[in-house]
C-alpha atoms as a PDB file:
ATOM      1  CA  UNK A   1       0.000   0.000   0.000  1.00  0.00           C
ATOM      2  CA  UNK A   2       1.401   3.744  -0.931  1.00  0.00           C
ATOM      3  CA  UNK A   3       1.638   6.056   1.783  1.00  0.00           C
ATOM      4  CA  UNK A   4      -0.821   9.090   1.855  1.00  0.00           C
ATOM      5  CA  UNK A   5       0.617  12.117   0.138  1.00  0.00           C
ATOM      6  CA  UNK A   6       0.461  15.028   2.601  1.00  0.00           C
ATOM      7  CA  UNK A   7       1.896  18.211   0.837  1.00  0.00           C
ATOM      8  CA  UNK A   8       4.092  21.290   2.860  1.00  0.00           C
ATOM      9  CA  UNK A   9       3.847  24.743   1.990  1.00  0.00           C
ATOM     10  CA  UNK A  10       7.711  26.004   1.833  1.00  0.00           C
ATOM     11  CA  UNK A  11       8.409  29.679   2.047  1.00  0.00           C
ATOM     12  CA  UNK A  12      11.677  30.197   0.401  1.00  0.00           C
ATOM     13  CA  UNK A  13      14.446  32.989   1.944  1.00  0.00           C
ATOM     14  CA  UNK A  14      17.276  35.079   0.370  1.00  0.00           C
ATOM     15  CA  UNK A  15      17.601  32.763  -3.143  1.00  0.00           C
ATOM     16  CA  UNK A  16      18.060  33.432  -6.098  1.00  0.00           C
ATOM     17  CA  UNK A  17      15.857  33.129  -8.871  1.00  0.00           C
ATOM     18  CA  UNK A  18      17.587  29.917 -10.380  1.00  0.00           C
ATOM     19  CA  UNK A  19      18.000  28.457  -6.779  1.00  0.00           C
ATOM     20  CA  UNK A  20      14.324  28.823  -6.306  1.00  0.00           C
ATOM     21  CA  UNK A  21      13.320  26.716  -9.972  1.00  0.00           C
ATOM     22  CA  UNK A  22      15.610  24.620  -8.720  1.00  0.00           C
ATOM     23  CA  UNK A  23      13.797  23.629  -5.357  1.00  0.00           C
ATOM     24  CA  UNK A  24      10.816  24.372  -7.191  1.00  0.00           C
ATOM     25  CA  UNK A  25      11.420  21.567  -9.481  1.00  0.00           C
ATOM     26  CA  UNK A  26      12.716  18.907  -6.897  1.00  0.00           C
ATOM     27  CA  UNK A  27       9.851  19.378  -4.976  1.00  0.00           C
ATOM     28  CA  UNK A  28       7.670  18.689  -8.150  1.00  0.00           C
ATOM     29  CA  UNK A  29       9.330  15.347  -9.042  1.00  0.00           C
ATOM     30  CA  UNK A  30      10.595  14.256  -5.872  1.00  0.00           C
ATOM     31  CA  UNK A  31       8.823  13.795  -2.321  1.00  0.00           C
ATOM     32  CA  UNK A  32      10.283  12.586   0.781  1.00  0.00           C
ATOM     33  CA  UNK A  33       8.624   9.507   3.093  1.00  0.00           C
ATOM     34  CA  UNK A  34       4.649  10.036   2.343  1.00  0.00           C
ATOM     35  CA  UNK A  35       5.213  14.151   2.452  1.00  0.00           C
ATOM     36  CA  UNK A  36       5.531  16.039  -0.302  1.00  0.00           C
ATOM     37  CA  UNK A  37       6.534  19.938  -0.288  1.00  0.00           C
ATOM     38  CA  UNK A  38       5.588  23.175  -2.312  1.00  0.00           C
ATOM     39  CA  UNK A  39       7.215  26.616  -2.460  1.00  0.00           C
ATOM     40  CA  UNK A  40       5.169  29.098  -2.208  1.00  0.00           C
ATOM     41  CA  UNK A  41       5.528  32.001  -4.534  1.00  0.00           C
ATOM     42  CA  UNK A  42       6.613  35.803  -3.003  1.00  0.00           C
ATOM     43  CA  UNK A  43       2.744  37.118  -3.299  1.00  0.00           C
ATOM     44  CA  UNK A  44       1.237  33.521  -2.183  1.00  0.00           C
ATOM     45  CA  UNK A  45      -0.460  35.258   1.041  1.00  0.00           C
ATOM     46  CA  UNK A  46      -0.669  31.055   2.088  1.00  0.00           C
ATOM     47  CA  UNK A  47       1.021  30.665   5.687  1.00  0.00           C
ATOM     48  CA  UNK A  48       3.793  28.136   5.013  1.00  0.00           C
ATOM     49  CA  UNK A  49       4.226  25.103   7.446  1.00  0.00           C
ATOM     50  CA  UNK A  50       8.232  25.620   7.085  1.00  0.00           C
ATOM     51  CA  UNK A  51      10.968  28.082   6.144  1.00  0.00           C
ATOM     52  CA  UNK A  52      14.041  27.135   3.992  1.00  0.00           C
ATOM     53  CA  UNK A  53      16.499  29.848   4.430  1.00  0.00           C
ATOM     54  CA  UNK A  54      19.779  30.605   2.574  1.00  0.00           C
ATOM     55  CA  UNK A  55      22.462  30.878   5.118  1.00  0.00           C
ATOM     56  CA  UNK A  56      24.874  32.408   2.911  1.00  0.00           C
ATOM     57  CA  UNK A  57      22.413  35.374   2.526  1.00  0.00           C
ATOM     58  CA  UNK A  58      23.448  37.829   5.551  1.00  0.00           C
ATOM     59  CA  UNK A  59      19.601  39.607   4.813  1.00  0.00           C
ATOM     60  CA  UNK A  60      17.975  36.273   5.016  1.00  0.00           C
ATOM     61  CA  UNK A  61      19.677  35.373   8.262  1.00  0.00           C
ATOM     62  CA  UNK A  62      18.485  38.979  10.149  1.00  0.00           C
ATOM     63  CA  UNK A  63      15.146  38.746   8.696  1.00  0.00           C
ATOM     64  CA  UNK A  64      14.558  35.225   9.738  1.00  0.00           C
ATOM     65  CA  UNK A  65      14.138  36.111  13.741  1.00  0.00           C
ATOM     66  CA  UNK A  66      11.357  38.606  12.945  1.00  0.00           C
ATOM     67  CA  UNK A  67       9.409  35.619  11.494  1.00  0.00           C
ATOM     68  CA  UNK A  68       9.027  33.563  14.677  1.00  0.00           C
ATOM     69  CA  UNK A  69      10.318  30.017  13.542  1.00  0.00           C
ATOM     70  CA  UNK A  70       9.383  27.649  15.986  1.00  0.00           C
ATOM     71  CA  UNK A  71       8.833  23.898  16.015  1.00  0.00           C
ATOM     72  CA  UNK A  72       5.106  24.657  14.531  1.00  0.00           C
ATOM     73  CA  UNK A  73       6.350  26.378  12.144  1.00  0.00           C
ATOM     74  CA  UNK A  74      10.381  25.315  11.665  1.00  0.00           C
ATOM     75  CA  UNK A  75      13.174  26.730   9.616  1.00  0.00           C
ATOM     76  CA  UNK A  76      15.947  24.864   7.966  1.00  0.00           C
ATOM     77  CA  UNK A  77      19.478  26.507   6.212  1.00  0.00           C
ATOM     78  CA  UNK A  78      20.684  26.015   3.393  1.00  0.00           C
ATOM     79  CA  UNK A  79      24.466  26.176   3.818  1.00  0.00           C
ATOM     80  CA  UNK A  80      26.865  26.610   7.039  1.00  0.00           C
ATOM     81  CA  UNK A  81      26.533  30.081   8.574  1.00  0.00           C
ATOM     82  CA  UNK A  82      29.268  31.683  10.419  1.00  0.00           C
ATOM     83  CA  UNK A  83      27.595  32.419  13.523  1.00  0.00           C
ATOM     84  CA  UNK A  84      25.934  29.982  15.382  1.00  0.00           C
ATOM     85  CA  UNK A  85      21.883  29.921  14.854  1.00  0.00           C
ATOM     86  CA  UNK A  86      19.293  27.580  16.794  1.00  0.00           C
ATOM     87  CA  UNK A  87      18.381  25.725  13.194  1.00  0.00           C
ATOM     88  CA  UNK A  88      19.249  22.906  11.760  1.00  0.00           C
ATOM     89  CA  UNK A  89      21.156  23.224   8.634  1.00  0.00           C
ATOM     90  CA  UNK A  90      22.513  21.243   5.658  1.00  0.00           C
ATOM     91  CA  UNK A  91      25.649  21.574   3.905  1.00  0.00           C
ATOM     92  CA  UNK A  92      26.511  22.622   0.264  1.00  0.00           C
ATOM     93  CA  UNK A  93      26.454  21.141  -2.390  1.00  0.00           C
ATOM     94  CA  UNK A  94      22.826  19.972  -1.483  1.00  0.00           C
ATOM     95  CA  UNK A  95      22.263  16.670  -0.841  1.00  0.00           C
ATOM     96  CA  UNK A  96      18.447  16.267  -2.038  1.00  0.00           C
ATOM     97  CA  UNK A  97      18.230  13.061  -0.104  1.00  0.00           C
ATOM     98  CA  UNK A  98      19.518  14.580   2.719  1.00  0.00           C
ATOM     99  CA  UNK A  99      17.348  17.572   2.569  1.00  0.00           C
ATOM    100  CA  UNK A 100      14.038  15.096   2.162  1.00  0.00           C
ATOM    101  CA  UNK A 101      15.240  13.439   5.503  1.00  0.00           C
ATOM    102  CA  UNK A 102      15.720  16.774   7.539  1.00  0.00           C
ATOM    103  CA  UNK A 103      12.535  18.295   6.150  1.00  0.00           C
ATOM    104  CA  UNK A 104      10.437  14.969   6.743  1.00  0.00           C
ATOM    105  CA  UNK A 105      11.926  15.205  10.378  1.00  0.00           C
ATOM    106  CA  UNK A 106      10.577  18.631  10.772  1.00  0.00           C
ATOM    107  CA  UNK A 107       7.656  17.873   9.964  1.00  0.00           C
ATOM    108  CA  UNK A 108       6.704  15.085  11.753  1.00  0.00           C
ATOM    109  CA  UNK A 109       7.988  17.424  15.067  1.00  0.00           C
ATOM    110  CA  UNK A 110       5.490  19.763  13.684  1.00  0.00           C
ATOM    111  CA  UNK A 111       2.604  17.284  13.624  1.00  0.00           C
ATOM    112  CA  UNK A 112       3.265  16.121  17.155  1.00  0.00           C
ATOM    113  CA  UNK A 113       3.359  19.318  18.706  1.00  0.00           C
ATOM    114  CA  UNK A 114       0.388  20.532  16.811  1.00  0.00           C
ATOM    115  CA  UNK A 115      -1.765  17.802  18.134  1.00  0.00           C
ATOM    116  CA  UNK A 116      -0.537  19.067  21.804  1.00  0.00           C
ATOM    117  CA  UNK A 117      -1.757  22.530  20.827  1.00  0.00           C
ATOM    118  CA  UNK A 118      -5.038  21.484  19.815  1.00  0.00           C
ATOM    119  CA  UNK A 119      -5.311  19.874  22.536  1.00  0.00           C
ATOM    120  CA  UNK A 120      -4.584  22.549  25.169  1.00  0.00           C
ATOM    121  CA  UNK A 121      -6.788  25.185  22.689  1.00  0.00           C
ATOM    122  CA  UNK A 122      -3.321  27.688  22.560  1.00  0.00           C
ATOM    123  CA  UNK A 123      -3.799  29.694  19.371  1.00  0.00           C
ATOM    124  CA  UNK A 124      -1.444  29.539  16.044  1.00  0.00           C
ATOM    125  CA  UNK A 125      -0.044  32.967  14.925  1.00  0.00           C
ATOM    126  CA  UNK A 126      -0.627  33.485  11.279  1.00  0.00           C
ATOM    127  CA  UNK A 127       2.751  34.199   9.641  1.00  0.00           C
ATOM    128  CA  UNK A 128       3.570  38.134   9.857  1.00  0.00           C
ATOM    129  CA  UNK A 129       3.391  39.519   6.521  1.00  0.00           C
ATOM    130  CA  UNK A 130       6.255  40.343   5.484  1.00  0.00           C
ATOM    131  CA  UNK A 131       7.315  43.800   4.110  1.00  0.00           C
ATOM    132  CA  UNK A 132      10.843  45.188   2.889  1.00  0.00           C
ATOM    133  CA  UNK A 133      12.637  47.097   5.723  1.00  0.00           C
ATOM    134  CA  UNK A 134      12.906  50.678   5.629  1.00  0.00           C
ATOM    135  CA  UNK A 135      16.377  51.607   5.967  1.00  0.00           C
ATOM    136  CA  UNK A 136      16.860  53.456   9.858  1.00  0.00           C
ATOM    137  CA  UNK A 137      18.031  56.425   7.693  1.00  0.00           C
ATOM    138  CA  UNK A 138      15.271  57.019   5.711  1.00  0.00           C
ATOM    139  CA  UNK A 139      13.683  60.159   5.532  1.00  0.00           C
ATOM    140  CA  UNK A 140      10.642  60.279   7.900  1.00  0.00           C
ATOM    141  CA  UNK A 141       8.050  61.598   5.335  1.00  0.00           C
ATOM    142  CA  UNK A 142       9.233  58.576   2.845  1.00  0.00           C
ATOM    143  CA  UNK A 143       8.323  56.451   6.032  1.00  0.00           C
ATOM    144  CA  UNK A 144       4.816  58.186   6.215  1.00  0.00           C
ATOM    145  CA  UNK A 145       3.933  57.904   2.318  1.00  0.00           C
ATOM    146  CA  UNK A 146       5.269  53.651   2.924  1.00  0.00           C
ATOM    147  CA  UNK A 147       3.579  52.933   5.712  1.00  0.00           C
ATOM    148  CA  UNK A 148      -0.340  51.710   4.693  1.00  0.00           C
ATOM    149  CA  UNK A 149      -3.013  52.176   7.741  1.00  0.00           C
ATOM    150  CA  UNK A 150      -5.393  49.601   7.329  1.00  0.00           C
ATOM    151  CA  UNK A 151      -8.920  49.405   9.053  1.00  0.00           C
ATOM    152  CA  UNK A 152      -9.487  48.908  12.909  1.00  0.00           C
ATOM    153  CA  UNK A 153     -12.537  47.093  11.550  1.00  0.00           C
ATOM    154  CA  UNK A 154     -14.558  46.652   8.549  1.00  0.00           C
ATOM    155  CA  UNK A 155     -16.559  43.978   6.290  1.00  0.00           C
ATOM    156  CA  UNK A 156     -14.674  41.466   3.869  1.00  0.00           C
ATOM    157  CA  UNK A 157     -15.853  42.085   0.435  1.00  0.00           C
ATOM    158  CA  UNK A 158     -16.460  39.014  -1.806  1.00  0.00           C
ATOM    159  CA  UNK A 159     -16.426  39.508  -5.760  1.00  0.00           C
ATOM    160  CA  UNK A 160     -16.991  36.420  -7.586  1.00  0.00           C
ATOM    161  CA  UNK A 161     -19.776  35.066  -9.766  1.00  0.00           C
ATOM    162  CA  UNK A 162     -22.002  33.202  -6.997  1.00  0.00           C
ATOM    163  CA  UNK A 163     -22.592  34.011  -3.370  1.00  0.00           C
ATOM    164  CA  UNK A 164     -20.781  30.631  -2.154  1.00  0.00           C
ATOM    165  CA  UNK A 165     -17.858  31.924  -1.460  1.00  0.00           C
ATOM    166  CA  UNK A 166     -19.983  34.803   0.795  1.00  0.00           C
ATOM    167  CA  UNK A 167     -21.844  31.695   2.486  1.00  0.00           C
ATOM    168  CA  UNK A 168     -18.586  29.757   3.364  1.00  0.00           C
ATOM    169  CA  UNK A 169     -16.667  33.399   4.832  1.00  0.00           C
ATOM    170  CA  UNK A 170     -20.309  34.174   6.558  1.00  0.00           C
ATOM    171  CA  UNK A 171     -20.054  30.947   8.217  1.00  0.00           C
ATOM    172  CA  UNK A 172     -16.163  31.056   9.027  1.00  0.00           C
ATOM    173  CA  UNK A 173     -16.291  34.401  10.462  1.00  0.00           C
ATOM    174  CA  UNK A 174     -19.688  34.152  12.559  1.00  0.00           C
ATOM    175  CA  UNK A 175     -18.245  34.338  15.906  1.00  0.00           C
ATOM    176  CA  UNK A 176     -16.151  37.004  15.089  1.00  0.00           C
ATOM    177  CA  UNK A 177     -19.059  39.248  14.212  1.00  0.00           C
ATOM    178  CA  UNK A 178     -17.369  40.599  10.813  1.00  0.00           C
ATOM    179  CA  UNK A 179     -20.258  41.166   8.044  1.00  0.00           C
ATOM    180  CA  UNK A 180     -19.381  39.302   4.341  1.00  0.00           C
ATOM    181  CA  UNK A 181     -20.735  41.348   1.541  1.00  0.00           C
ATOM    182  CA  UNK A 182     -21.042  39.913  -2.135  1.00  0.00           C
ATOM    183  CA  UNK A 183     -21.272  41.005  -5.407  1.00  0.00           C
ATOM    184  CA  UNK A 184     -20.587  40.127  -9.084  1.00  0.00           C
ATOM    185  CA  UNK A 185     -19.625  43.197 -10.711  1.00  0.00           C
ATOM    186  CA  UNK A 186     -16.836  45.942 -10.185  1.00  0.00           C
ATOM    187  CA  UNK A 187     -19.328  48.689  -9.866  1.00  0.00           C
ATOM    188  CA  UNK A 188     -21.382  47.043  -7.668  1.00  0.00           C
ATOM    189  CA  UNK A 189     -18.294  46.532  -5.672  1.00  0.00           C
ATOM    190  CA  UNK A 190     -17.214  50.141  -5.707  1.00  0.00           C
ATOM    191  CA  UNK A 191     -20.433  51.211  -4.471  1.00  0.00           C
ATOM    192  CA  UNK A 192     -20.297  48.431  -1.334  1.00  0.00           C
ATOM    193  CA  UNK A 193     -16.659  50.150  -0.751  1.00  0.00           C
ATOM    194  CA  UNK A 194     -18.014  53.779  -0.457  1.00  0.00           C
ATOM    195  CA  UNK A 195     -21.254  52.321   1.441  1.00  0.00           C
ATOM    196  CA  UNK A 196     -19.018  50.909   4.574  1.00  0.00           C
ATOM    197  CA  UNK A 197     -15.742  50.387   5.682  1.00  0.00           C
ATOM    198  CA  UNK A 198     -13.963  47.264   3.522  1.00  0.00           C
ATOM    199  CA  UNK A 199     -11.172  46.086   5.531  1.00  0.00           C
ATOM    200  CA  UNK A 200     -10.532  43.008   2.946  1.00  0.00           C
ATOM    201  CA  UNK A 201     -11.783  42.407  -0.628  1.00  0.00           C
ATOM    202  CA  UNK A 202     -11.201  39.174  -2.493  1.00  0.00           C
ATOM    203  CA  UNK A 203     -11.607  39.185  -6.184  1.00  0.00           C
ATOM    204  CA  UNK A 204     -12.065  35.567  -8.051  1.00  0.00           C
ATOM    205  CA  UNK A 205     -10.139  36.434 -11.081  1.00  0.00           C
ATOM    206  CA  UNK A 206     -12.437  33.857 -13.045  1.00  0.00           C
ATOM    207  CA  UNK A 207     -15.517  36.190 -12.558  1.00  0.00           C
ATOM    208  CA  UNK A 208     -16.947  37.145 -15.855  1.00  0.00           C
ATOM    209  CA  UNK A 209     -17.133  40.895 -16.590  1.00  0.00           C
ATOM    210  CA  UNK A 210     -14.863  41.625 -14.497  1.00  0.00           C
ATOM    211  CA  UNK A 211     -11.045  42.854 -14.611  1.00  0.00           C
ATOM    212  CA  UNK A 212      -9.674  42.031 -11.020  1.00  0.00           C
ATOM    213  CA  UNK A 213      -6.260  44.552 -12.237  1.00  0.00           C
ATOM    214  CA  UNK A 214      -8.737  46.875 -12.795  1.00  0.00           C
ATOM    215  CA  UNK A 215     -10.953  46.539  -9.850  1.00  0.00           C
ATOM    216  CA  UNK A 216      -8.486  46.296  -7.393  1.00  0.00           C
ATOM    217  CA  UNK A 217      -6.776  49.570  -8.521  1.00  0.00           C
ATOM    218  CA  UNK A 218      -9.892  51.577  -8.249  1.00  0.00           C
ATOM    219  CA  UNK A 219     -10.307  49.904  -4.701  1.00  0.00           C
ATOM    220  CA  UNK A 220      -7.029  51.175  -3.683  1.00  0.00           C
ATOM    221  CA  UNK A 221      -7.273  54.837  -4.849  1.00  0.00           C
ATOM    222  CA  UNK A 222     -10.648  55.392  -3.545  1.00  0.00           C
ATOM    223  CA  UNK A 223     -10.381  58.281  -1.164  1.00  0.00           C
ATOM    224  CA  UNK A 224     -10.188  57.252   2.316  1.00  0.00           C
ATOM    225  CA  UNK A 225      -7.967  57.048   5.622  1.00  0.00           C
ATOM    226  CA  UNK A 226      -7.497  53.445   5.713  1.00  0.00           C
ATOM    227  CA  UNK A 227      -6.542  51.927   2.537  1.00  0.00           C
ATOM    228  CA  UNK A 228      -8.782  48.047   1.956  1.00  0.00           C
ATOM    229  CA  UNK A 229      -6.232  45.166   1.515  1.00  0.00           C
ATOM    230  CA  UNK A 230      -7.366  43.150  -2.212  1.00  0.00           C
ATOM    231  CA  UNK A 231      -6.899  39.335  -2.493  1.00  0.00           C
ATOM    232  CA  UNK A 232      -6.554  38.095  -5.914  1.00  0.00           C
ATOM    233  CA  UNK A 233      -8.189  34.411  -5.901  1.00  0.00           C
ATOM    234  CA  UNK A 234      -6.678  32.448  -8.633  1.00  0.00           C
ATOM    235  CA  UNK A 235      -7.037  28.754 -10.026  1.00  0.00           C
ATOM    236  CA  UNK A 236      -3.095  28.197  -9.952  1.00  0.00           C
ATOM    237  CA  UNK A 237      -0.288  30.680  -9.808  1.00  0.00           C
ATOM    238  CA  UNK A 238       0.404  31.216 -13.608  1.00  0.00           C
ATOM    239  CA  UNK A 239      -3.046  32.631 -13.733  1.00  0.00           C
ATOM    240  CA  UNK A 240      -1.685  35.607 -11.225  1.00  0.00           C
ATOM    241  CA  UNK A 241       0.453  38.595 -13.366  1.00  0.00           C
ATOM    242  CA  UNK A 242       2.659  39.857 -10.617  1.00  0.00           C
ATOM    243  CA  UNK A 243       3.674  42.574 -12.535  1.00  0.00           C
ATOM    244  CA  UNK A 244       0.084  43.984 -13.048  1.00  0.00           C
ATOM    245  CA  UNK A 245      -0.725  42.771  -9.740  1.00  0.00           C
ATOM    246  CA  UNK A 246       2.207  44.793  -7.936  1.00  0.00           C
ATOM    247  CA  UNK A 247       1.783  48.010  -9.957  1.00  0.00           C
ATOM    248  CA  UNK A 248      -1.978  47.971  -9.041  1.00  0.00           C
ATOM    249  CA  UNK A 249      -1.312  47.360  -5.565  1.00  0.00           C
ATOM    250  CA  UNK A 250      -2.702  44.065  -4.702  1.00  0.00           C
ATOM    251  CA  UNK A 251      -1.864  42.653  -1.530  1.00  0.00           C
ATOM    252  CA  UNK A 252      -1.236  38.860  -3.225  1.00  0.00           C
ATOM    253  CA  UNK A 253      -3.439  35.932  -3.790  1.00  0.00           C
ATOM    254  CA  UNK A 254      -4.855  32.680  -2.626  1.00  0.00           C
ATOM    255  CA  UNK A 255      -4.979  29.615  -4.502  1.00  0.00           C
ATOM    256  CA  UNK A 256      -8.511  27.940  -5.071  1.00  0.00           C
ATOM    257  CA  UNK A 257      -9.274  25.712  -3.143  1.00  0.00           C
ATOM    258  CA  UNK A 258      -8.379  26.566   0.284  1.00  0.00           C
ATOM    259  CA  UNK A 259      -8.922  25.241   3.207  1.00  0.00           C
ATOM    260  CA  UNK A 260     -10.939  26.861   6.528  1.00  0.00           C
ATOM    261  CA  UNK A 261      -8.037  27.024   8.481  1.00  0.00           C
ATOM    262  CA  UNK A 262      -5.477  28.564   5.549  1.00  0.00           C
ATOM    263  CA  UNK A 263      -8.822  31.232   4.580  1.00  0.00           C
ATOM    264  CA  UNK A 264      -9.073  32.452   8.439  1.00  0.00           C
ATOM    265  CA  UNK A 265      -5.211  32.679   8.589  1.00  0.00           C
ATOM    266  CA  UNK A 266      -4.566  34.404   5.757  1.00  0.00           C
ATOM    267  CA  UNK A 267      -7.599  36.988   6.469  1.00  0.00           C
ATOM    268  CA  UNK A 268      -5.854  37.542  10.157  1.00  0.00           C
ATOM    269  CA  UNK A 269      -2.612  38.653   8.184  1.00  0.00           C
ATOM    270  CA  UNK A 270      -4.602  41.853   7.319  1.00  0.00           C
ATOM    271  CA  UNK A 271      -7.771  42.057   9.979  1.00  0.00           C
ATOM    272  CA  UNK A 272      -6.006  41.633  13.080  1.00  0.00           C
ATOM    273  CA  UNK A 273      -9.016  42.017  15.251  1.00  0.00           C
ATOM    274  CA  UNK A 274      -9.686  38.714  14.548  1.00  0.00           C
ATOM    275  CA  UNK A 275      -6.965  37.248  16.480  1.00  0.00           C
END
């Protein structure tokens, strides 16, 4: 009998761009006991279960504290580093085998003390979004025009062509008392945004009539104090132009389907009164 296939969201740290097809196609080919692994893309706004961090990249290294690794949510380097770092590590030239068997390991750390969590009701952070540094010299009204205020509260705006997506958030999001407005048209969806305060929208790209590029720029440079975050939902992740995406402002996307727990987690990112 095969053993079940149970696939890890990776978020890749300070690689390059051929270092990260390179992962990216070992992880497509190649699994390790029963697990297989993913890496998410830069806008994929999907928590990862795991970090895999380049520790020849001195950026990488002083980021990776800020981003909480812990045995729910573990980092491994990539390479030797030249201080000493709580994290496992393997050497260069990568082993693949050897990576499989450290990341497998990791894993199966991360499933037993998950099932200890759930079981004494603590809470899982979301992973903190993560943003570009502003360098501690920059000029303080550069800091003001970077720095985005979102909404202290505000309704999650669903644009898609059926209410079922509305239904499912409605559902998720009951006890939090956060209201789940749908529509199926960008105009409809500008008016919802001047009616109330829209702390998230999420646009199905698939939606007929309607441009999400488009949508989501007019969303952003609506006049108001607190600027809505936009979630692109896409069918897979060649469907999302990060080009257009970026010089729109989107926040990043969500791959259809998700599940509950990755929907809520992802919202948190960006509505933290729901933590």
């Amino acid at each position: 009998m095969s053993r079940p296939y149970f696939p890890f969201a990776v978020r890749l740290i300070g690689f390059s761009e051929q270092e990260q097809a390179a992962f990216e196609s070992i992880f497509a080919t190649e699994q390790g006991k029963g697990y297989g692994y993913f890496a998410l893309a830069d806008d994929n706004l999907q928590d990862p279960n795991l970090y895999l961090v380049n520790a020849d990249d001195l950026k990488a290294l002083a980021a990776l504290p800020s981003m909480h690794p812990s045995v729910i949510r573990p980092a491994l380097l990539v390479g030797v580093p030249k201080m000493d770092l709580p994290f496992p590590c393997v050497e260069r030239p990568i082993c693949w085998p050897k990576l499989f068997e450290v990341l497998d390991e990791l894993v199966e750390r991360r499933a037993d003390a998950l099932s200890r969590l759930q079981a004494s009701d603590i809470v899982i952070v979301p992973e903190r979004r993560r943003r570009a540094r502003l360098d501690s010299n920059a000029d303080p009204a550069e800091y003001e025009r970077m720095r985005v205020k979102r909404p202290d509260q505000g309704a999650v705006l669903v644009v898609d062509k059926t209410p079922a997506l509305r239904d499912f958030l409605a559902e998720l999001l009951t006890r939090h008392n956060v209201p789940v407005v749908w529509t199926d048209s960008e105009d409809q969806a500008l008016d919802a945004c001047r009616q109330q305060v829209v702390a998230v929208a999420m646009i199905n790209t698939s939606a007929q009539e309607v441009d999400p590029y488009r949508l989501c720029w007019a969303i952003k440079e609506k006049d108001a104090p607190a600027k809505s975050t936009v979630m692109l939902l896409v069918g897979n992740a060649a469907e999302y132009d990060m080009q257009q995406a970026r010089h729109v402002g989107a926040d990043g996307y969500l791959i259809k389907p998700l599940a509950p727990q990755h929907m809520l987690s992802a919202l948190k990112k960006f509505m933290p009164f729901l933590r």
